[in-house]
C-alpha atoms as a PDB file:
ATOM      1  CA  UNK A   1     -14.160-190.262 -11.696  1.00  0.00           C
ATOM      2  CA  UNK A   2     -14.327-187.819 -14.547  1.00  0.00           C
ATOM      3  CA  UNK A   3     -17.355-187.822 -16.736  1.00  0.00           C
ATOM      4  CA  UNK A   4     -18.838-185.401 -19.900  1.00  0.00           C
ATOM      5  CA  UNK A   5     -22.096-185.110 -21.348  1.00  0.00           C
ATOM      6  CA  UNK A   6     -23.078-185.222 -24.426  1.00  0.00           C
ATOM      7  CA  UNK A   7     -26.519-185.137 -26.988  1.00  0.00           C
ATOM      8  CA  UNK A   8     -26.129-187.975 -29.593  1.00  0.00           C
ATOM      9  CA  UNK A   9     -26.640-185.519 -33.034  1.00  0.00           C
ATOM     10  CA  UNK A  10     -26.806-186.518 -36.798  1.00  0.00           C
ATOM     11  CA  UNK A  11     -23.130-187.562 -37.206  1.00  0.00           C
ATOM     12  CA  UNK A  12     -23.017-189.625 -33.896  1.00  0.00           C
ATOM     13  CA  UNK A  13     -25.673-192.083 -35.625  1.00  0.00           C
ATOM     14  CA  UNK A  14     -26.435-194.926 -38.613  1.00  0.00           C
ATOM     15  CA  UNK A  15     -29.436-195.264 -40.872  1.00  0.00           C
ATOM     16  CA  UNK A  16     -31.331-196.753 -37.953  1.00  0.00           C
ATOM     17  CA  UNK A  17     -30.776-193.547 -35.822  1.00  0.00           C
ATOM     18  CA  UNK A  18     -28.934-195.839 -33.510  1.00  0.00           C
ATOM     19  CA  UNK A  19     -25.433-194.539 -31.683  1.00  0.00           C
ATOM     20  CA  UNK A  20     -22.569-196.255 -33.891  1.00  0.00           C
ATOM     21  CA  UNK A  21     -19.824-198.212 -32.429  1.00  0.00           C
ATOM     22  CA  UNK A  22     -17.555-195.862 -33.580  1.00  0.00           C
ATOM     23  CA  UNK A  23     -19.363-192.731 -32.454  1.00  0.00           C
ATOM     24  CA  UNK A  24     -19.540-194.239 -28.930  1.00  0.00           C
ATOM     25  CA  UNK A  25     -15.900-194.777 -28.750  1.00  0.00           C
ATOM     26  CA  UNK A  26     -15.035-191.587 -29.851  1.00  0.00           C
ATOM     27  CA  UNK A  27     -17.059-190.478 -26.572  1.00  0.00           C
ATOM     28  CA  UNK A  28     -14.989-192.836 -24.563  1.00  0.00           C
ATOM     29  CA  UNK A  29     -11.648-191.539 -26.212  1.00  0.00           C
ATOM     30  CA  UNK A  30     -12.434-187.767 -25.275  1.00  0.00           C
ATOM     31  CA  UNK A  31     -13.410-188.171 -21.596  1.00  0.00           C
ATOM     32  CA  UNK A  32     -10.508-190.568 -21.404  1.00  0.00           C
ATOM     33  CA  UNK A  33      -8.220-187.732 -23.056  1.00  0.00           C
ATOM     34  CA  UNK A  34     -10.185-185.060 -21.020  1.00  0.00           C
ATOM     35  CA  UNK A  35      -9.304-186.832 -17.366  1.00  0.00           C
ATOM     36  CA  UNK A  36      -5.961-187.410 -18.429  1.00  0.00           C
ATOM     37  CA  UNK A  37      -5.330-183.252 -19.297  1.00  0.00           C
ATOM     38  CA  UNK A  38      -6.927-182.632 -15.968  1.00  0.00           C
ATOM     39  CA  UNK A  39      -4.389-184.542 -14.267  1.00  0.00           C
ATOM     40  CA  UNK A  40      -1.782-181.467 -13.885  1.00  0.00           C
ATOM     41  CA  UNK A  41       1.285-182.991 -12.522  1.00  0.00           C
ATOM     42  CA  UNK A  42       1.066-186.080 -15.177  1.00  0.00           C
ATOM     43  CA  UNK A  43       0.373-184.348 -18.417  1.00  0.00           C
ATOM     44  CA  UNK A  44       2.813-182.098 -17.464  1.00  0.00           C
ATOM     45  CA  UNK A  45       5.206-184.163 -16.916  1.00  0.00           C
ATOM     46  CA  UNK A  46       4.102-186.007 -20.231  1.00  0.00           C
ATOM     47  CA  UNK A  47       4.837-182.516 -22.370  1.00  0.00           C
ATOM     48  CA  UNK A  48       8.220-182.081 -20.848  1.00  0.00           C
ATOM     49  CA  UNK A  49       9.348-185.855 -21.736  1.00  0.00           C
ATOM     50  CA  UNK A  50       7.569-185.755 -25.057  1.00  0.00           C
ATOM     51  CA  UNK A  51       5.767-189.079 -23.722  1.00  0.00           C
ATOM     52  CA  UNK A  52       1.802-189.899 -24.596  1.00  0.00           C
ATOM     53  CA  UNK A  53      -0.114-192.826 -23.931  1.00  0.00           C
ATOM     54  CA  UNK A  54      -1.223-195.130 -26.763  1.00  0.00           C
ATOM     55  CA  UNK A  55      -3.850-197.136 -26.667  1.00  0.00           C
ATOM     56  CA  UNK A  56      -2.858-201.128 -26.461  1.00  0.00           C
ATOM     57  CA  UNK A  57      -6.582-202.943 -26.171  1.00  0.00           C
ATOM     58  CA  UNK A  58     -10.271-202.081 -25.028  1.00  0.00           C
ATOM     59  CA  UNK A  59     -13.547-204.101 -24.906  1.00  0.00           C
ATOM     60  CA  UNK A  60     -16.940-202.819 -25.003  1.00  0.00           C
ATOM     61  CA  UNK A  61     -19.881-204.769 -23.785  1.00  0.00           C
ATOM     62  CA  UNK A  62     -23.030-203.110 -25.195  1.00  0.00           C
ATOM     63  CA  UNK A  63     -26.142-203.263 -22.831  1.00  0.00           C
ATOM     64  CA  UNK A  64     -28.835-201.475 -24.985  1.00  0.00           C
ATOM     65  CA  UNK A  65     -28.317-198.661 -27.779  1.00  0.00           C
ATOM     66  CA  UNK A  66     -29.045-195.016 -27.570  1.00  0.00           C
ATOM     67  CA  UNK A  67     -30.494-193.251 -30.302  1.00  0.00           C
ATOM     68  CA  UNK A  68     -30.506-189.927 -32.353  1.00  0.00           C
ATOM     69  CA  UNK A  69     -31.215-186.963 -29.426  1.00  0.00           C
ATOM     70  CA  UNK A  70     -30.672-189.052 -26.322  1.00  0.00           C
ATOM     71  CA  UNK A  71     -28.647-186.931 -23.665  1.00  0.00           C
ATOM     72  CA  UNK A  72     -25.273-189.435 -22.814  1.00  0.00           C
ATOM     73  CA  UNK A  73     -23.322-189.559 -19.873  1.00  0.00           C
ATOM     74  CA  UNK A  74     -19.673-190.846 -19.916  1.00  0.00           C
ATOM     75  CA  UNK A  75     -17.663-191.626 -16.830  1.00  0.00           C
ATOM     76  CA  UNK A  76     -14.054-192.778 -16.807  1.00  0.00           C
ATOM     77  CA  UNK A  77     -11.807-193.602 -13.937  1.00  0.00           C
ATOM     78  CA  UNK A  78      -8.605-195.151 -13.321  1.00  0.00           C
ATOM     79  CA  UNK A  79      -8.381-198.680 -11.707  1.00  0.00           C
ATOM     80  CA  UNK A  80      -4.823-199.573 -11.750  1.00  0.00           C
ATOM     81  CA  UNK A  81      -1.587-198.327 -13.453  1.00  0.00           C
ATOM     82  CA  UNK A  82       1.261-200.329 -13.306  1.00  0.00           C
ATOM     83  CA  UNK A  83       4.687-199.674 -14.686  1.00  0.00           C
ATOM     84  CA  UNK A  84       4.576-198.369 -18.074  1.00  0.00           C
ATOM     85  CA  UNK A  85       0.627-199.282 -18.411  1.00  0.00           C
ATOM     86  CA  UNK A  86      -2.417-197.863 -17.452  1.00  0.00           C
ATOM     87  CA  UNK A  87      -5.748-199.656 -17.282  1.00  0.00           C
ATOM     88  CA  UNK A  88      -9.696-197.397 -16.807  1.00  0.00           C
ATOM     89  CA  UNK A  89     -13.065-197.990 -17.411  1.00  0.00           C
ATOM     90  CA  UNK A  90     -14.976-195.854 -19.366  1.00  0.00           C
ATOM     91  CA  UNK A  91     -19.101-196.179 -19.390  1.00  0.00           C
ATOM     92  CA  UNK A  92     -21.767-194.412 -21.031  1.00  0.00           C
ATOM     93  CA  UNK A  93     -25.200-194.070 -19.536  1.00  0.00           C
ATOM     94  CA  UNK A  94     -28.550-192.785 -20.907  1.00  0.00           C
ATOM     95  CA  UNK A  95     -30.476-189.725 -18.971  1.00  0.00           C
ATOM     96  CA  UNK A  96     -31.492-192.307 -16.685  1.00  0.00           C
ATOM     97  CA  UNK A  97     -28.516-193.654 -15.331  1.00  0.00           C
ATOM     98  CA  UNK A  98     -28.999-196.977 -17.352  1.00  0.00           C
ATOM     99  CA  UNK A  99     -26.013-198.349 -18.582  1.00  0.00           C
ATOM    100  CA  UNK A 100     -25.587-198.036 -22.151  1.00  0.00           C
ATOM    101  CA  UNK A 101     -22.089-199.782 -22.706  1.00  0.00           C
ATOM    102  CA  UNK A 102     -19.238-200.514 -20.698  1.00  0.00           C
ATOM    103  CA  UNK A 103     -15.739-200.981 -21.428  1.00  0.00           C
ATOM    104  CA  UNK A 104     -12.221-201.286 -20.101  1.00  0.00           C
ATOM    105  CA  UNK A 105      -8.707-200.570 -22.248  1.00  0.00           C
ATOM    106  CA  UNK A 106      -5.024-200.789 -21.128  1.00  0.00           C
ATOM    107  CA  UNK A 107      -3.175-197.840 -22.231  1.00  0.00           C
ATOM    108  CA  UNK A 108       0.878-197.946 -22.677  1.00  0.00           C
ATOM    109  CA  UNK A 109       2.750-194.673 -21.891  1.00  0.00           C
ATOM    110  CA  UNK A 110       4.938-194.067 -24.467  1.00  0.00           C
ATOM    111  CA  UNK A 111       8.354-192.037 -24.795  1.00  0.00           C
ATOM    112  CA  UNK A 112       7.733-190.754 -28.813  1.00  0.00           C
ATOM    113  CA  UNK A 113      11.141-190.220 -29.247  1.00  0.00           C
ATOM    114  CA  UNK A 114      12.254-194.063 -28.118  1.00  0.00           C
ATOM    115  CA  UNK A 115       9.088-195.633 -29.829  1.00  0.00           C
ATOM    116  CA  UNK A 116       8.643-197.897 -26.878  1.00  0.00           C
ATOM    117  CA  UNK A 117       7.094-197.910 -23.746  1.00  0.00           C
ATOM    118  CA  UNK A 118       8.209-196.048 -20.664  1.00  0.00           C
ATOM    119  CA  UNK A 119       7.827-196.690 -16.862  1.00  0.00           C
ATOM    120  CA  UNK A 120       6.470-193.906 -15.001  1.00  0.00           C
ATOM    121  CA  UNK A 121       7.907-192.464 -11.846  1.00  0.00           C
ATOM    122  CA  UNK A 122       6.138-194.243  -9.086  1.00  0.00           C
ATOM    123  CA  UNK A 123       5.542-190.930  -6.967  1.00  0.00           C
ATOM    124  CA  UNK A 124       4.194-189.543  -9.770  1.00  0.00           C
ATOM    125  CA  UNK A 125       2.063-192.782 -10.267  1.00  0.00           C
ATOM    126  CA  UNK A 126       0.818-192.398  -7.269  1.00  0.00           C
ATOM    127  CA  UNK A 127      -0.925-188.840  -8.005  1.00  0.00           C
ATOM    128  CA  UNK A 128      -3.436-190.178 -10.247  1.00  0.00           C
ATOM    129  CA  UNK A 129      -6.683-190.934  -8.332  1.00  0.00           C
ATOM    130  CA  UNK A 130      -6.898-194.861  -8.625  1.00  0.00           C
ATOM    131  CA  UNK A 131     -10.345-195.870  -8.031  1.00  0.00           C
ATOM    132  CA  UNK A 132     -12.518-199.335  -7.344  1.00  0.00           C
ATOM    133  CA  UNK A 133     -12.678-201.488 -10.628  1.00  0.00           C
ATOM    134  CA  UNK A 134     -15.569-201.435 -12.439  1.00  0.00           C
ATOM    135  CA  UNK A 135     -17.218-204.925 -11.424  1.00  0.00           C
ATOM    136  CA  UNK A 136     -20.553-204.946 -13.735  1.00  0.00           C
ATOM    137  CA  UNK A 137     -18.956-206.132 -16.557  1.00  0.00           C
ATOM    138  CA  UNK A 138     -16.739-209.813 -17.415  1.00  0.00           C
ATOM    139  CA  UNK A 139     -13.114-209.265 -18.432  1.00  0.00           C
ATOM    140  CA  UNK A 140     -12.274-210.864 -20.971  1.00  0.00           C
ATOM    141  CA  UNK A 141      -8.067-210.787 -21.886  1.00  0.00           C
ATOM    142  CA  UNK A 142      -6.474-207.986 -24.478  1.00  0.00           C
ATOM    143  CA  UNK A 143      -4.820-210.314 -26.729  1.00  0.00           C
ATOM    144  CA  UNK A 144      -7.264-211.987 -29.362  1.00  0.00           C
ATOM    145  CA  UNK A 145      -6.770-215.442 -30.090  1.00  0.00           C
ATOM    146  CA  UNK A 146      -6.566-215.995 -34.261  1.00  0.00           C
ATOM    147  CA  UNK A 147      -8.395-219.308 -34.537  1.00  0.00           C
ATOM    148  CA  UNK A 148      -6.474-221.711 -36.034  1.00  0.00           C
ATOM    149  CA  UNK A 149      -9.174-224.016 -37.209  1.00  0.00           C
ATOM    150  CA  UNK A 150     -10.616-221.808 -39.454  1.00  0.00           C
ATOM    151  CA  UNK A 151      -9.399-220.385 -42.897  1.00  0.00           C
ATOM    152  CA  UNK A 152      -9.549-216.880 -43.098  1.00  0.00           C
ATOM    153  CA  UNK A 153     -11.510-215.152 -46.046  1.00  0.00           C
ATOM    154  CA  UNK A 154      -8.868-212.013 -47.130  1.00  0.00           C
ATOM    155  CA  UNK A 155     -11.112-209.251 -48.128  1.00  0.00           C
ATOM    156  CA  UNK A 156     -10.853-206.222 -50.301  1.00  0.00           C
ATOM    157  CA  UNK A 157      -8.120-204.150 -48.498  1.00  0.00           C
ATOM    158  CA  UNK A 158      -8.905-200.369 -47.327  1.00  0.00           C
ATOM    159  CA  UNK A 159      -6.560-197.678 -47.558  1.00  0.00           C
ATOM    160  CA  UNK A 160      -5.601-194.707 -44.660  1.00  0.00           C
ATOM    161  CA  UNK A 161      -6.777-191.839 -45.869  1.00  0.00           C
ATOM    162  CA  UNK A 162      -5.417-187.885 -44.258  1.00  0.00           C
ATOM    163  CA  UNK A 163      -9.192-187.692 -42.785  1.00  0.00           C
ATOM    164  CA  UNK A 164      -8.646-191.350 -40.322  1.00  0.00           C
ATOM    165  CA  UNK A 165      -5.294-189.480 -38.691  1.00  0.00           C
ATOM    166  CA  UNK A 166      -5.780-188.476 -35.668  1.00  0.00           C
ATOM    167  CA  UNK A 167      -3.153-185.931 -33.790  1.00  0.00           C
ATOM    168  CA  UNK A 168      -0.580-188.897 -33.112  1.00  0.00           C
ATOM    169  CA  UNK A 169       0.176-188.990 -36.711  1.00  0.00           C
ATOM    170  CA  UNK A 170      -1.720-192.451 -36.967  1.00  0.00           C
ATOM    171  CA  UNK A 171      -5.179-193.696 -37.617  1.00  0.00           C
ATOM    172  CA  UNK A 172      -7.488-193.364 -34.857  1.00  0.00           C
ATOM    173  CA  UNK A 173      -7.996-195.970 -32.705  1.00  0.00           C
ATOM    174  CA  UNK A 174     -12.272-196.030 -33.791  1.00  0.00           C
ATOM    175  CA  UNK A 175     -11.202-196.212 -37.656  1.00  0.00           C
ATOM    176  CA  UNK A 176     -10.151-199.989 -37.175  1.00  0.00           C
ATOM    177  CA  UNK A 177     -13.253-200.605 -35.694  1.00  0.00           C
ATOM    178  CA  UNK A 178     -15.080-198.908 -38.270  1.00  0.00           C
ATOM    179  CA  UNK A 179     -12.800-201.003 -41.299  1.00  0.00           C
ATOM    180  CA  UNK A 180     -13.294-204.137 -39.648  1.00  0.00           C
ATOM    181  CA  UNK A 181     -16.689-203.363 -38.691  1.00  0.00           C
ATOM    182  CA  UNK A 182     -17.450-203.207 -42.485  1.00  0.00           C
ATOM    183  CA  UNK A 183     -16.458-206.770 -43.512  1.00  0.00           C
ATOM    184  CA  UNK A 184     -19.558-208.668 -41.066  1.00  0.00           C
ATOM    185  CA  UNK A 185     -22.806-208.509 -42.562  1.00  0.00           C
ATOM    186  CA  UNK A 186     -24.650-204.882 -41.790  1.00  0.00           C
ATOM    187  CA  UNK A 187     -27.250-206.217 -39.735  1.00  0.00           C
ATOM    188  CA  UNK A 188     -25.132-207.968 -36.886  1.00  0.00           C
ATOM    189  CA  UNK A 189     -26.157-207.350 -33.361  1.00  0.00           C
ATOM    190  CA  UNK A 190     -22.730-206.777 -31.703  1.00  0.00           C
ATOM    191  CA  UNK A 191     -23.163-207.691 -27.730  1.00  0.00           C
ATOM    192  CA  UNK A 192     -19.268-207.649 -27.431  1.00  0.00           C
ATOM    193  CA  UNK A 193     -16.653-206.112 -29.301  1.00  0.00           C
ATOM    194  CA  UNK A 194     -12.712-206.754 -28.185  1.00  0.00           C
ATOM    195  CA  UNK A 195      -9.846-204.997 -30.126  1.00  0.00           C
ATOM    196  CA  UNK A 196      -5.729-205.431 -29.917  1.00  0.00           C
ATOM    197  CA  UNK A 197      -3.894-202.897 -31.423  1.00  0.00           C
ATOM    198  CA  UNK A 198       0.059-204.243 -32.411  1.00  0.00           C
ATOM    199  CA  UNK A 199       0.750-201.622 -35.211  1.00  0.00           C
ATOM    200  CA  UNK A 200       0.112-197.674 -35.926  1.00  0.00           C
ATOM    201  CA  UNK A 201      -1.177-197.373 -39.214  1.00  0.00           C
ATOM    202  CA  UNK A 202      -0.278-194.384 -41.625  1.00  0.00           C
ATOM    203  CA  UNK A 203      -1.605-192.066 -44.158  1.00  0.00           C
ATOM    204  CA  UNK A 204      -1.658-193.808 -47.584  1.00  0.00           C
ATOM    205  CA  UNK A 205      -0.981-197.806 -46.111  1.00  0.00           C
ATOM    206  CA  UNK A 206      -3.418-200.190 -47.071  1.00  0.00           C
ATOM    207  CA  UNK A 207      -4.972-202.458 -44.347  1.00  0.00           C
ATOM    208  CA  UNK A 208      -6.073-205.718 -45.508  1.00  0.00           C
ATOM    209  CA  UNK A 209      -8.921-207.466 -43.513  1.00  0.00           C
ATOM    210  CA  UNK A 210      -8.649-211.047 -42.870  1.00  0.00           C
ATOM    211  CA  UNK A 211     -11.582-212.189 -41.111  1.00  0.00           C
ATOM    212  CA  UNK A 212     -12.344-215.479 -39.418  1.00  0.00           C
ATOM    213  CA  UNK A 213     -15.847-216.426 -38.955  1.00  0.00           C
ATOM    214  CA  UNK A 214     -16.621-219.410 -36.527  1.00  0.00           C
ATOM    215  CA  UNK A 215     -19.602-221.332 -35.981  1.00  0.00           C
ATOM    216  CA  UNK A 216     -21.137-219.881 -32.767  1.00  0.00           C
ATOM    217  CA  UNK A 217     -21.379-216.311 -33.914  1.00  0.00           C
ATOM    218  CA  UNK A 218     -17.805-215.049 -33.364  1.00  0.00           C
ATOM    219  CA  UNK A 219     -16.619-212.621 -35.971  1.00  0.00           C
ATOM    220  CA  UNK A 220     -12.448-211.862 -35.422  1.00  0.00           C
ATOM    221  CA  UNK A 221     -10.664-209.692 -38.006  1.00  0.00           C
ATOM    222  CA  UNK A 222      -7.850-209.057 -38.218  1.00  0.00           C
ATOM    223  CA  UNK A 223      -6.027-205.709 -40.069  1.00  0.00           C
ATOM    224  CA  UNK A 224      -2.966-206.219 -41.882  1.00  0.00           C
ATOM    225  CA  UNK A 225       0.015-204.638 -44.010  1.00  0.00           C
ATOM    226  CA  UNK A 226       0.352-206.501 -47.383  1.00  0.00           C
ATOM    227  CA  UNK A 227       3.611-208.136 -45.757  1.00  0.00           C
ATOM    228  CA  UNK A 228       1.085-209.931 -43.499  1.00  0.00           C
ATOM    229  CA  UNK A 229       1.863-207.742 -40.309  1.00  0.00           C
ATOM    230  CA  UNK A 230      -1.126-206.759 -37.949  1.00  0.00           C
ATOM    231  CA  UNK A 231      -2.079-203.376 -37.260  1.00  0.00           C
ATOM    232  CA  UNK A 232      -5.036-204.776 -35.025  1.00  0.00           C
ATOM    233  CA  UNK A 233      -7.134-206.959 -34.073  1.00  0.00           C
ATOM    234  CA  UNK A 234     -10.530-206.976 -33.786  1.00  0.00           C
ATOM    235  CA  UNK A 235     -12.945-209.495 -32.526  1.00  0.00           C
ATOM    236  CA  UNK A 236     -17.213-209.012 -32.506  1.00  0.00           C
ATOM    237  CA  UNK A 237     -19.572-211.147 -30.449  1.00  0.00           C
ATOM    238  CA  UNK A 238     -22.967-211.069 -31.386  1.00  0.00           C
ATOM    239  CA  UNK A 239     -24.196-213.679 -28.183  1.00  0.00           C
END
């Protein structure tokens, strides 16, 4: 297990003071980023074969929020990895030890010059400390269902700007949260949020946000090109 800890400041929270989705999955992208440098064979090897790992999916169940000046802890750890995918959890606690959210994501390891994904070699697999899966939380799958019963409203579309790039040359993974976070009304208490990511989006595209809103409190939105293909899906459970 490899954890960080961090104080939640000004730019970590919203007008309520409370930790933002966003913020908190920034937190889980840098201790997932962190344990993956300190793994010295693997991110070696990673440099020499130009290969990185992209992010394919990742829920977050959210137990209770944290607010402006609580001390966070953040844990990841490895559960399984399995060809060319990995999959981790990655929690965040208060001082306590209380959980604050949990989450799990499948990651795809990706050769940048192929644009596709990449088995690793098993022995080198097999260095990466794989440990128990998390088992406080329910899995729910990584692909998103687009219900079919229900007409999509197709809202105002928002474009990539340079500041939403991250250093893979594509919008980071919390922006799409943050975009499709924006079309649900601002006062939604989100117990569950699920995301698929299909397509890297670049500086200057626009992503258009359909969004599907069912009758037990399900938000799902889904980010697209204005040919209609999906940069991501994201879904929000407020139950």
């Amino acid at each position: 297990m490899y954890e960080i800890v961090r104080d939640v400041g000004s730019s970590h929270v919203g007008s309520d003071g409370k930790l933002t989705l966003s913020s908190a999955i920034d937190f889980m992208q840098d201790c997932s980023g962190f344990q993956l440098d300190s793994e010295n064979l693997l991110s070696r090897y990673f440099r020499e074969n130009n290969i990185t790992m992209f992010l394919v999916s990742r829920q977050v169940n959210i137990q209770k929020p944290a607010y402006y000046g609580d001390r966070i802890r953040i844990s990841t750890s490895v559960y399984q990895i399995k060809n060319s995918y990995g999959f981790r959890n990655t929690n965040i606690y208060d001082r306590q030890g209380n959980m604050v959210m949990s989450s799990y994501a499948c990651g795809a390891f990706i050769d940048m010059k192929l644009g596709k994904a990449v088995a690793i070699p098993k022995e080198l697999a097999a260095s990466v400390p794989v440990e128990e899966k998390f088992k406080g939380m329910e899995y729910l799958p990584r692909k998103i269902r687009l219900p079919k019963e229900v007409n999509p409203a197709v809202m105002e579309g928002m474009k990539v700007y340079r500041y939403h790039i991250d250093k893979n040359d594509h919008m980071n993974n919390s922006k799409y949260i943050q975009f499709a976070q924006e079309c649900i009304p601002e006062d939604t208490f989100i117990s569950v949020m699920r995301v698929e990511y299909k397509k890297a989006a670049k500086v200057k595209e626009l992503l258009i946000p359909y969004m599907y809103e069912s009758g037990d409190k399900f938000y799902t939105i889904s980010l697209r090109d204005e040919s209609g293909d999906i940069f991501a899906n994201v879904e929000f459970r407020t139950v």
